[in-house]
C-alpha atoms as a PDB file:
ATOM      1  CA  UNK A   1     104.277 242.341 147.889  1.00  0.00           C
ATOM      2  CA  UNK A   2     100.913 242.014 150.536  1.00  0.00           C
ATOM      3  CA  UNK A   3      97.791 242.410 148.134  1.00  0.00           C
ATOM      4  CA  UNK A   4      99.451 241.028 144.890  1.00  0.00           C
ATOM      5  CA  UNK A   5      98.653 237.799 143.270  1.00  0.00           C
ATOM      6  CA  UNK A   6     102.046 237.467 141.930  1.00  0.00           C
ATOM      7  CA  UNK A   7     103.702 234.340 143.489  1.00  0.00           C
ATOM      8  CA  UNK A   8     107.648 233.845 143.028  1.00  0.00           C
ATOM      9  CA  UNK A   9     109.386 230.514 142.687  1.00  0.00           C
ATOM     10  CA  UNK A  10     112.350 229.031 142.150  1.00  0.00           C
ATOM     11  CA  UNK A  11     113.193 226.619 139.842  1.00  0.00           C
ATOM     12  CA  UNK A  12     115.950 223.676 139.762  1.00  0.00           C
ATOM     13  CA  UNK A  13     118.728 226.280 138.505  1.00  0.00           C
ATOM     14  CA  UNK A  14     118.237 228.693 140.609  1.00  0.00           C
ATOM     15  CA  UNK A  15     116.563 231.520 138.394  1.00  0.00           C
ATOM     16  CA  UNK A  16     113.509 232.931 140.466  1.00  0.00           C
ATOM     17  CA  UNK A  17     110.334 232.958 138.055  1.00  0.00           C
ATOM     18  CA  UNK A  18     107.410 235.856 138.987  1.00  0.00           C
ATOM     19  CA  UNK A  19     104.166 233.804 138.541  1.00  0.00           C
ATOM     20  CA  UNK A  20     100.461 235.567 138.174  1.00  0.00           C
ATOM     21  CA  UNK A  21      97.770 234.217 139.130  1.00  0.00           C
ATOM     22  CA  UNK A  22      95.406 236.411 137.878  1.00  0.00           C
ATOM     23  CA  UNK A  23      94.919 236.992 134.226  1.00  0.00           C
ATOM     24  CA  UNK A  24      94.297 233.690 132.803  1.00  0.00           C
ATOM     25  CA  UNK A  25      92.756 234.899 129.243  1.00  0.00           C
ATOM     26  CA  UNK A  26      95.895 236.868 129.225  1.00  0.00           C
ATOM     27  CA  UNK A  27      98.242 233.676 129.789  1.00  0.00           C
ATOM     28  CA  UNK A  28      96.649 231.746 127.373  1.00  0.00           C
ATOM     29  CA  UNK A  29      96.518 234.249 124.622  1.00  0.00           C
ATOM     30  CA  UNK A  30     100.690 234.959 125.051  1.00  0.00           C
ATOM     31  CA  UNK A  31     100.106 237.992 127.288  1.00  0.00           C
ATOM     32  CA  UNK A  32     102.682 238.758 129.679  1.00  0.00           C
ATOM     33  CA  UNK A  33     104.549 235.161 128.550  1.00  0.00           C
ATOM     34  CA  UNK A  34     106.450 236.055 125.697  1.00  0.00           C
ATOM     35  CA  UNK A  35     109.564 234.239 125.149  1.00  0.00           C
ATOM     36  CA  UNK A  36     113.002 235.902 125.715  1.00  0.00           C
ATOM     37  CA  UNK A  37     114.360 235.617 121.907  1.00  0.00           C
ATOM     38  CA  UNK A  38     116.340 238.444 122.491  1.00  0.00           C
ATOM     39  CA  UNK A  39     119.011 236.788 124.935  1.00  0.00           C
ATOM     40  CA  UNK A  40     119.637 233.448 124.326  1.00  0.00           C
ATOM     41  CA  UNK A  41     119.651 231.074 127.280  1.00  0.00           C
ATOM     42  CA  UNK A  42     122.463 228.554 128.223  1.00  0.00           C
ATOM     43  CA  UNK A  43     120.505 227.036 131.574  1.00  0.00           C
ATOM     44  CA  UNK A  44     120.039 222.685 130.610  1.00  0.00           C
ATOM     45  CA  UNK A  45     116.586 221.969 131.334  1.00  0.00           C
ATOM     46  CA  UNK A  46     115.474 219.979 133.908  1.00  0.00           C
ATOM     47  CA  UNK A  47     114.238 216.608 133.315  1.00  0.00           C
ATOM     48  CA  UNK A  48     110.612 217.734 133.857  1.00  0.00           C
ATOM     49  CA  UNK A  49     111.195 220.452 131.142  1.00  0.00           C
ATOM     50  CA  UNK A  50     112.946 217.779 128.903  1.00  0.00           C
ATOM     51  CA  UNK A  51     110.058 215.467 129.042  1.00  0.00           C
ATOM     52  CA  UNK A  52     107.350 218.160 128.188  1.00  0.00           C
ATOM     53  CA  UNK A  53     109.676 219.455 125.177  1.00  0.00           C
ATOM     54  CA  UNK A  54     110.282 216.573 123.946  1.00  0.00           C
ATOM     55  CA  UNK A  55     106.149 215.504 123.106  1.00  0.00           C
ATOM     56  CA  UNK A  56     106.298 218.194 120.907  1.00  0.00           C
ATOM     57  CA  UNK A  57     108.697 216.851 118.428  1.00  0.00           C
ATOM     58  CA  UNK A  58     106.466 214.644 116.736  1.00  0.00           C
ATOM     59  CA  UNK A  59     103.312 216.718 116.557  1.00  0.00           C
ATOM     60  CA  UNK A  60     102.135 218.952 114.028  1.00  0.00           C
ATOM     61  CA  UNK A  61     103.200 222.441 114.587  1.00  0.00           C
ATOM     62  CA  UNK A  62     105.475 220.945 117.676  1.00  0.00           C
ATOM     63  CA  UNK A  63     102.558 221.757 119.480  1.00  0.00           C
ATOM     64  CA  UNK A  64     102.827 220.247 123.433  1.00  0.00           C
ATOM     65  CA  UNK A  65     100.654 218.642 125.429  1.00  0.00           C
ATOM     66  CA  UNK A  66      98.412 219.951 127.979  1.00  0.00           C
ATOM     67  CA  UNK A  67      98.514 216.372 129.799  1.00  0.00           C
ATOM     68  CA  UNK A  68     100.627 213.898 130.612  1.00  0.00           C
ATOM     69  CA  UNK A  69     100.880 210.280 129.751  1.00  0.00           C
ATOM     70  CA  UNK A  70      99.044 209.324 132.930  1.00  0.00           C
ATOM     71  CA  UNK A  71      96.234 212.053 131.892  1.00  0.00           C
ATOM     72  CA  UNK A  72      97.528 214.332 134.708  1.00  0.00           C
ATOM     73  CA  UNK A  73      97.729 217.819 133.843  1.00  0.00           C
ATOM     74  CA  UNK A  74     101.218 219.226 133.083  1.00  0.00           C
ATOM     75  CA  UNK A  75     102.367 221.859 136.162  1.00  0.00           C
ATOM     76  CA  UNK A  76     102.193 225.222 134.912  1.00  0.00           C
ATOM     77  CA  UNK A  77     105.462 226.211 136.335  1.00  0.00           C
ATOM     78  CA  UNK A  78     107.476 223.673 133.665  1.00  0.00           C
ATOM     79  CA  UNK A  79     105.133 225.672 131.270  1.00  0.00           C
ATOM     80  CA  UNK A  80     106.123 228.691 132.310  1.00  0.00           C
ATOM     81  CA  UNK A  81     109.673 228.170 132.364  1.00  0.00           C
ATOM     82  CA  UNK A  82     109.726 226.763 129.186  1.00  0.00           C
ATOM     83  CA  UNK A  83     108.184 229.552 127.959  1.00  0.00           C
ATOM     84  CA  UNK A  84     110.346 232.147 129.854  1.00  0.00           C
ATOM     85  CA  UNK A  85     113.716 230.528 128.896  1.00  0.00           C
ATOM     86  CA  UNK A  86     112.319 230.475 124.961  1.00  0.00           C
ATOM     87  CA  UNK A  87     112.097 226.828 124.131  1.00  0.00           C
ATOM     88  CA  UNK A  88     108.658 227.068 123.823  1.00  0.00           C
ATOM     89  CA  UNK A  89     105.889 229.704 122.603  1.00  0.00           C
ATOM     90  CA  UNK A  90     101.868 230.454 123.376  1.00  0.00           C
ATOM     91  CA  UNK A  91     100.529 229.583 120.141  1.00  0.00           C
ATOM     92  CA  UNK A  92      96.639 230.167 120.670  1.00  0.00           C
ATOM     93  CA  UNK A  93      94.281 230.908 123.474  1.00  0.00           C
ATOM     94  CA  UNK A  94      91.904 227.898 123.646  1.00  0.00           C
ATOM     95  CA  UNK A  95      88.105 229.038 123.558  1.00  0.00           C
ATOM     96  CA  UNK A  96      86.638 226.138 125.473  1.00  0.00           C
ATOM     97  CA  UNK A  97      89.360 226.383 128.664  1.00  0.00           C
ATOM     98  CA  UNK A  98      90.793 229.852 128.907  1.00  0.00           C
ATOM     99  CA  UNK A  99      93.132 228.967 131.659  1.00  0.00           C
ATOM    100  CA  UNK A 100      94.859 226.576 129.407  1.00  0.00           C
ATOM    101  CA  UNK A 101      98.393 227.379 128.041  1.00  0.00           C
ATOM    102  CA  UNK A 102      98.338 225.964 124.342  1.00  0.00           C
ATOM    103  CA  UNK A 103     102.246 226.635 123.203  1.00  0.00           C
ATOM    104  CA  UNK A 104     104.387 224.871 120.863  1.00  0.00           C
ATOM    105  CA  UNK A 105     108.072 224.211 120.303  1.00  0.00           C
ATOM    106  CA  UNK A 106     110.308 226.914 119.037  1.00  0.00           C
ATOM    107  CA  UNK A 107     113.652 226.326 117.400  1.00  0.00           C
ATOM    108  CA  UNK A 108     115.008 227.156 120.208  1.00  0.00           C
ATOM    109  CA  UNK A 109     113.294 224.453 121.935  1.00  0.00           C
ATOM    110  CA  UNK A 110     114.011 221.862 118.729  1.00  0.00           C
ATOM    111  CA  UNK A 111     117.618 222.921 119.596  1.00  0.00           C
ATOM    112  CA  UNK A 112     118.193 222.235 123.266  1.00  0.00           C
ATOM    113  CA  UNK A 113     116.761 218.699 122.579  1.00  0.00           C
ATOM    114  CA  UNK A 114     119.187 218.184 119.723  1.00  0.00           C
ATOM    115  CA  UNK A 115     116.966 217.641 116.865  1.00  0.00           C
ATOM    116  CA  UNK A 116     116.060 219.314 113.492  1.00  0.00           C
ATOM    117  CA  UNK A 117     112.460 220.815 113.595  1.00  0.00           C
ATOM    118  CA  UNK A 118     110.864 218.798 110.535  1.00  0.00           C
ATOM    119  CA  UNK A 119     109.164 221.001 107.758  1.00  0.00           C
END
């Protein structure tokens, strides 16, 4: 739509994604990204997917990372999707970098990896 900052994209199976690019506060506190726990998902995750997930199994919380193991920052769109599909969850807006997406496994997310989520 001409004059919107929405930006649609496709991921690897084929489900189109709406991405805003306004309203980072809004992102980062769980805004419009809520996961779908309603309808449960069957799509496999893609390998980027699988290797953000799975840095979450040993950390407190399952909390993920917001970088890679190279120190590059993790796309936003494997974020996203994550979060879209319900594997993973916003868990708290982070004061210092707004625009940050701080989220954290779900048991959903423990699930599709094949693991219990510890206590």
């Amino acid at each position: 739509m001409p004059g919107s900052d929405e930006m649609k994209t496709e991921t690897n199976d084929g489900v189109a994604e709406t991405e805003d690019d306004g309203g980072a506060a809004a992102r980062a506190a769980g805004g419009p990204l809520k996961p779908n726990h309603a309808k449960p998902t069957h799509a496999k995750p893609t390998w980027a997917q699988i290797r953000y997930l799975i840095r979450g199994i040993k950390e407190p919380g399952g909390k993920l990372p917001l970088f890679d193991d190279e120190g590059q920052e993790i796309d936003i769109r494997t974020i996203r999707s994550c979060v879209a599909r319900g594997w993973a969850e916003p868990w708290f807006a982070n004061p210092i970098k707004p625009t940050w997406l701080v989220c954290r496994l779900t048991p959903s997310g423990y699930k599709i990896l094949g693991v219990e989520k510890s206590p």
